[in-house]
C-alpha atoms as a PDB file:
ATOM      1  CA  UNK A   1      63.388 134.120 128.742  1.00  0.00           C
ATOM      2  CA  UNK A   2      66.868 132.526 129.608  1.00  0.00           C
ATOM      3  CA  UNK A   3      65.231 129.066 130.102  1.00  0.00           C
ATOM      4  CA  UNK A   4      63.815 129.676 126.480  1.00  0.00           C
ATOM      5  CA  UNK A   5      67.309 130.551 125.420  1.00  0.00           C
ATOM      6  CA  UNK A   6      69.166 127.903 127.360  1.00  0.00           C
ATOM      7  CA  UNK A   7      66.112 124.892 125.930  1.00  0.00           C
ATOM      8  CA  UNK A   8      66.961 126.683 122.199  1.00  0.00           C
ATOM      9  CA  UNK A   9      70.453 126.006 122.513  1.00  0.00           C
ATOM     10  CA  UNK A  10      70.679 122.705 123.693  1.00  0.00           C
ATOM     11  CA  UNK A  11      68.210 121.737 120.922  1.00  0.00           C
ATOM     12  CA  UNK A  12      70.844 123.329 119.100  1.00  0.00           C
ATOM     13  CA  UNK A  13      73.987 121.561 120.016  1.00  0.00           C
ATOM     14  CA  UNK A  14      72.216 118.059 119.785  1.00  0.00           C
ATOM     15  CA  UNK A  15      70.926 118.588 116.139  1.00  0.00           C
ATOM     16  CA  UNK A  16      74.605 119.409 115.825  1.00  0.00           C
ATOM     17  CA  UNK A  17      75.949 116.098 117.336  1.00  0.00           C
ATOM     18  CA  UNK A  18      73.538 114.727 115.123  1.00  0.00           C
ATOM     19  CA  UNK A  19      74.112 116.142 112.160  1.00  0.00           C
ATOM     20  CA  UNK A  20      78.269 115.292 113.110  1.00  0.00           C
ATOM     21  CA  UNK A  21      77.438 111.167 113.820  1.00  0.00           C
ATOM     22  CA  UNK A  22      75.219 110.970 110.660  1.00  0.00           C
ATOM     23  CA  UNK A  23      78.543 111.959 108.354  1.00  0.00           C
ATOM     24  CA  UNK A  24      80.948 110.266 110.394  1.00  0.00           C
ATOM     25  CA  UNK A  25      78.578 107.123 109.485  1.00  0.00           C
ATOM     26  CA  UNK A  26      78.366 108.126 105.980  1.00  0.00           C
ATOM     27  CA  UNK A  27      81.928 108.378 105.727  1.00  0.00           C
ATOM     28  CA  UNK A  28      82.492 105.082 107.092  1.00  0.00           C
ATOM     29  CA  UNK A  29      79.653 104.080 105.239  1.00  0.00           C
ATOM     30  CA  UNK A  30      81.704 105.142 102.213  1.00  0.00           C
ATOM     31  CA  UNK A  31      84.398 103.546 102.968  1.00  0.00           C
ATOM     32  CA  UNK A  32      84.959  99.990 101.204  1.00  0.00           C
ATOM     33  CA  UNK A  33      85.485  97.449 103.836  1.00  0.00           C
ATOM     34  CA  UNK A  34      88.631  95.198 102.973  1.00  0.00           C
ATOM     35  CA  UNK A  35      89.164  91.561 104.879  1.00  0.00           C
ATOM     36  CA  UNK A  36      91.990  89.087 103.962  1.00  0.00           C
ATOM     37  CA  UNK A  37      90.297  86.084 103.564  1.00  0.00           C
ATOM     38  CA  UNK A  38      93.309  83.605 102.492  1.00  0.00           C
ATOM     39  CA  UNK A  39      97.038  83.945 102.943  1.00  0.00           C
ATOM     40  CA  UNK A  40      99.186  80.991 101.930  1.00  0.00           C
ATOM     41  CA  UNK A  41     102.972  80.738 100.969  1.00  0.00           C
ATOM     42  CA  UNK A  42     103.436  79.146  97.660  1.00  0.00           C
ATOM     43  CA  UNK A  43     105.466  76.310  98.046  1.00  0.00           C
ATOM     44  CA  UNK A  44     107.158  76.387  94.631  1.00  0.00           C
ATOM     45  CA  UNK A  45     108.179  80.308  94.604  1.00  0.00           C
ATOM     46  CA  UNK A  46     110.248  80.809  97.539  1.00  0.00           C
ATOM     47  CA  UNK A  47     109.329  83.801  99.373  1.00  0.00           C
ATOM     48  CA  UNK A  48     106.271  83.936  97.243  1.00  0.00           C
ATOM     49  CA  UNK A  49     102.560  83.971  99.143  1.00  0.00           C
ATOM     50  CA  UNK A  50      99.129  84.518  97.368  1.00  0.00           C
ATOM     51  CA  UNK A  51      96.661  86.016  99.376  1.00  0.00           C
ATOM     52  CA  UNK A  52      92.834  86.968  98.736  1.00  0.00           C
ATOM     53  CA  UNK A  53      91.173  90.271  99.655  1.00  0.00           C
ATOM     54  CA  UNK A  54      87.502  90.735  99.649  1.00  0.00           C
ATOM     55  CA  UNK A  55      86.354  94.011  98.933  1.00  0.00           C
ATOM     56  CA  UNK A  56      83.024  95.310  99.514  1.00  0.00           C
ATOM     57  CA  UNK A  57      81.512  98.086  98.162  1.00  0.00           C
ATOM     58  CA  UNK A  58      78.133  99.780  99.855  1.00  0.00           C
ATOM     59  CA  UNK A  59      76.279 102.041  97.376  1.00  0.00           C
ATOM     60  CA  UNK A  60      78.173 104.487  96.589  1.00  0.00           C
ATOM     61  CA  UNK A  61      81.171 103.657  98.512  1.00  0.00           C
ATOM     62  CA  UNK A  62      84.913 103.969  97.329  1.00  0.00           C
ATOM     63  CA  UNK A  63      88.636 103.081  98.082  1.00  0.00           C
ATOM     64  CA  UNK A  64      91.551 105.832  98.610  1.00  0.00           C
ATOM     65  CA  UNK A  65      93.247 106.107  95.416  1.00  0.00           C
ATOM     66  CA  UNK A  66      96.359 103.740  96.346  1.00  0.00           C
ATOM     67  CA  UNK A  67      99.309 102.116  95.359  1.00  0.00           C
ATOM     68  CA  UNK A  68      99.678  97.737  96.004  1.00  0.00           C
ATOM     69  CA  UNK A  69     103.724  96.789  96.848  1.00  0.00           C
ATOM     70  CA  UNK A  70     106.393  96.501  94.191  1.00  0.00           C
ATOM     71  CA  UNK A  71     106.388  92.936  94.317  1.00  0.00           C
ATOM     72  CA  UNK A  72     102.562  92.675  94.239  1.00  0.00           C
ATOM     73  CA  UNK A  73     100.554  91.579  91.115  1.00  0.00           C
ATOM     74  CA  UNK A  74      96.925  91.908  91.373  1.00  0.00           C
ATOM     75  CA  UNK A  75      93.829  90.042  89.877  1.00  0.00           C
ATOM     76  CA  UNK A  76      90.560  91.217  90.781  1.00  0.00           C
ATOM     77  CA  UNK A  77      87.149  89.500  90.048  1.00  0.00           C
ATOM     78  CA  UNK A  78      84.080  91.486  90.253  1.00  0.00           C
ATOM     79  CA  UNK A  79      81.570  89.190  92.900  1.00  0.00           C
ATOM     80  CA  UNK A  80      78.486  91.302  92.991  1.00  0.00           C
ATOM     81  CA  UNK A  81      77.543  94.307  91.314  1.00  0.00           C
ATOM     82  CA  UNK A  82      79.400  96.803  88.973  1.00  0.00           C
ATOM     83  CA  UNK A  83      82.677  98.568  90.115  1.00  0.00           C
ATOM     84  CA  UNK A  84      84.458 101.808  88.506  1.00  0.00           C
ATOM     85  CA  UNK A  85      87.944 101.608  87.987  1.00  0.00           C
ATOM     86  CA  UNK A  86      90.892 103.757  87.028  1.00  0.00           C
ATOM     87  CA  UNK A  87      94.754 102.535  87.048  1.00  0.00           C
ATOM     88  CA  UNK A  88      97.850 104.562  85.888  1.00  0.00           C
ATOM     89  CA  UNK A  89      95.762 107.406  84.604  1.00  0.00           C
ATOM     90  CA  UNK A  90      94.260 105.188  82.063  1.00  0.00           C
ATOM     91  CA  UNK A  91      90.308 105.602  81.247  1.00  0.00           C
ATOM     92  CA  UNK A  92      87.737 104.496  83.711  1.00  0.00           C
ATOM     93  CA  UNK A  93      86.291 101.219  83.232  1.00  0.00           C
ATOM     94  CA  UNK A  94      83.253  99.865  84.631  1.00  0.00           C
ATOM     95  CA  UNK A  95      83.650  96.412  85.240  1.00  0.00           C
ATOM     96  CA  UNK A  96      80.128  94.135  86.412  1.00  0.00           C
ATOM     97  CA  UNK A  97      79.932  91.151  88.009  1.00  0.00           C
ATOM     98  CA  UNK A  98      82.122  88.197  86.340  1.00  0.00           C
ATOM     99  CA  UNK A  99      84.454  90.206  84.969  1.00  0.00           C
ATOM    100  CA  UNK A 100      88.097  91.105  85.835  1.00  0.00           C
ATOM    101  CA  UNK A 101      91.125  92.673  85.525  1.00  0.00           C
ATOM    102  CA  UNK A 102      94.950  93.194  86.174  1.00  0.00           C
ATOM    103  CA  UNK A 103      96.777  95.318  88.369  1.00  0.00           C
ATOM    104  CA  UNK A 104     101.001  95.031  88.273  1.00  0.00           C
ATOM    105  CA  UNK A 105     104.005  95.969  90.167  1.00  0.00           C
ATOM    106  CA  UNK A 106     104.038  99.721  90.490  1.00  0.00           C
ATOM    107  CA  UNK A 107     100.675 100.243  89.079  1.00  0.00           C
ATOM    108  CA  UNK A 108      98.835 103.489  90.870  1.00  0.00           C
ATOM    109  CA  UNK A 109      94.753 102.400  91.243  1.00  0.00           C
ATOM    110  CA  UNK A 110      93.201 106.179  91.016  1.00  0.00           C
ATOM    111  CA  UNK A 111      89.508 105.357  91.249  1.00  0.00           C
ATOM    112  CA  UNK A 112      87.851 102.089  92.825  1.00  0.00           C
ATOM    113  CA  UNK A 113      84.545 102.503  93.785  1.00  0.00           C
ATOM    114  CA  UNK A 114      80.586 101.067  93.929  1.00  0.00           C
ATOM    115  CA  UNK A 115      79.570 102.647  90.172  1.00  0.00           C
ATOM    116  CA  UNK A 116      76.115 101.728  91.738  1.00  0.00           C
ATOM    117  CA  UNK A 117      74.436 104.707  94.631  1.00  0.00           C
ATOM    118  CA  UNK A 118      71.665 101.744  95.372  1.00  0.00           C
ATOM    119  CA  UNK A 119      73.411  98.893  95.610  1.00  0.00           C
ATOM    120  CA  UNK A 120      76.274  97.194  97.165  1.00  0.00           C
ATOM    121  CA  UNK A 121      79.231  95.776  95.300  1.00  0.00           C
ATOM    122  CA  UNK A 122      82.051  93.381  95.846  1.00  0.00           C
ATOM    123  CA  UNK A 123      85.200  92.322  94.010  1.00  0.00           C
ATOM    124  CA  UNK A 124      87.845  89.459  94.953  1.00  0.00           C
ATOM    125  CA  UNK A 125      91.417  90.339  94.312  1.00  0.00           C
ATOM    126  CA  UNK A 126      94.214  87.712  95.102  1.00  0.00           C
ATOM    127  CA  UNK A 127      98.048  89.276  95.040  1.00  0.00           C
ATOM    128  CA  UNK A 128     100.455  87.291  94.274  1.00  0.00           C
ATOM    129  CA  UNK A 129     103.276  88.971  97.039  1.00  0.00           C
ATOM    130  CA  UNK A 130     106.712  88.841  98.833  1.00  0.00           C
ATOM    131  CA  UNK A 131     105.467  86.692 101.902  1.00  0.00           C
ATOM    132  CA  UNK A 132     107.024  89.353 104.160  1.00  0.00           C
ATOM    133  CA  UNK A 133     104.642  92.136 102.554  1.00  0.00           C
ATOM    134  CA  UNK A 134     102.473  93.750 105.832  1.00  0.00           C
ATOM    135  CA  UNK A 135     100.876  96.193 104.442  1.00  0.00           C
ATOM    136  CA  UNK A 136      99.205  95.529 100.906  1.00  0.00           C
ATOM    137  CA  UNK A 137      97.426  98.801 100.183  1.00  0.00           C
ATOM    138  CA  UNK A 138      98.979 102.438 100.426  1.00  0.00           C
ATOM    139  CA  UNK A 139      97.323 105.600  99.624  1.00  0.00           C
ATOM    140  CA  UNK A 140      98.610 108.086  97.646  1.00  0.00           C
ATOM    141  CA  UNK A 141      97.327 111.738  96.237  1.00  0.00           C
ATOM    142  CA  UNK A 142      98.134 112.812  92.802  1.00  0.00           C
END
């Protein structure tokens, strides 16, 4: 009887480990994955750099709501796919591969995520930044 009990609840505590590393990879799974991809200074804005950030979107997967910094203006090209977005409260746009759209100074990007649960999606957004700028993305909770 107590090596019945002890076999049932070691079962037990590895579905559980399981069950707890399948949604910690589902949450990282989730989780766009951001690279920098190109950071140069522009020679003929002082203090000026652009740089590119890829973006990539499994299905399903989203971004923190988040704010860019002050001096940062944003253009982002859809690569692949179709991506959901939301800035200053606005409406939610769905925006598919090709398209693009604007992000400036101050600007607070609610939603950003794969509109697709089946397929992955990218975008490409290059900042134009103060070259000193570390830390492009904050989050931020309404």
């Amino acid at each position: 009887m107590l090596k019945t009990m002890l076999i049932t609840a070691a079962a037990a505590v590895t579905v559980i480990a399981f069950v707890r590393a399948a949604g910690a990879q589902h949450d990282e799974l989730a989780e766009a994955k951001v690279t920098v991809v190109f950071d140069h200074t522009l020679p003929n804005v002082p203090g000026k750099s652009m740089k590119g950030v890829l973006v990539e979107y499994q299905p399903g997967g989203t971004s923190v709501a988040h704010t860019h910094p002050d001096s940062a203006f944003i253009y982002a090209t859809i690569l692949d796919g179709a991506i959901r977005s939301q800035v200053n409260g606005g409406p939610i746009v769905t925006y598919h591969a090709g398209e693009n759209f604007a992000e400036y100074p101050g600007d607070h990007h609610g939603i950003s995520e794969n509109a697709s649960g089946t397929e992955p999606a990218s975008l490409l957004a290059v900042f134009v930044v103060d070259t000193d700028e570390a830390e492009l993305t904050t989050p931020y909770s309404d």
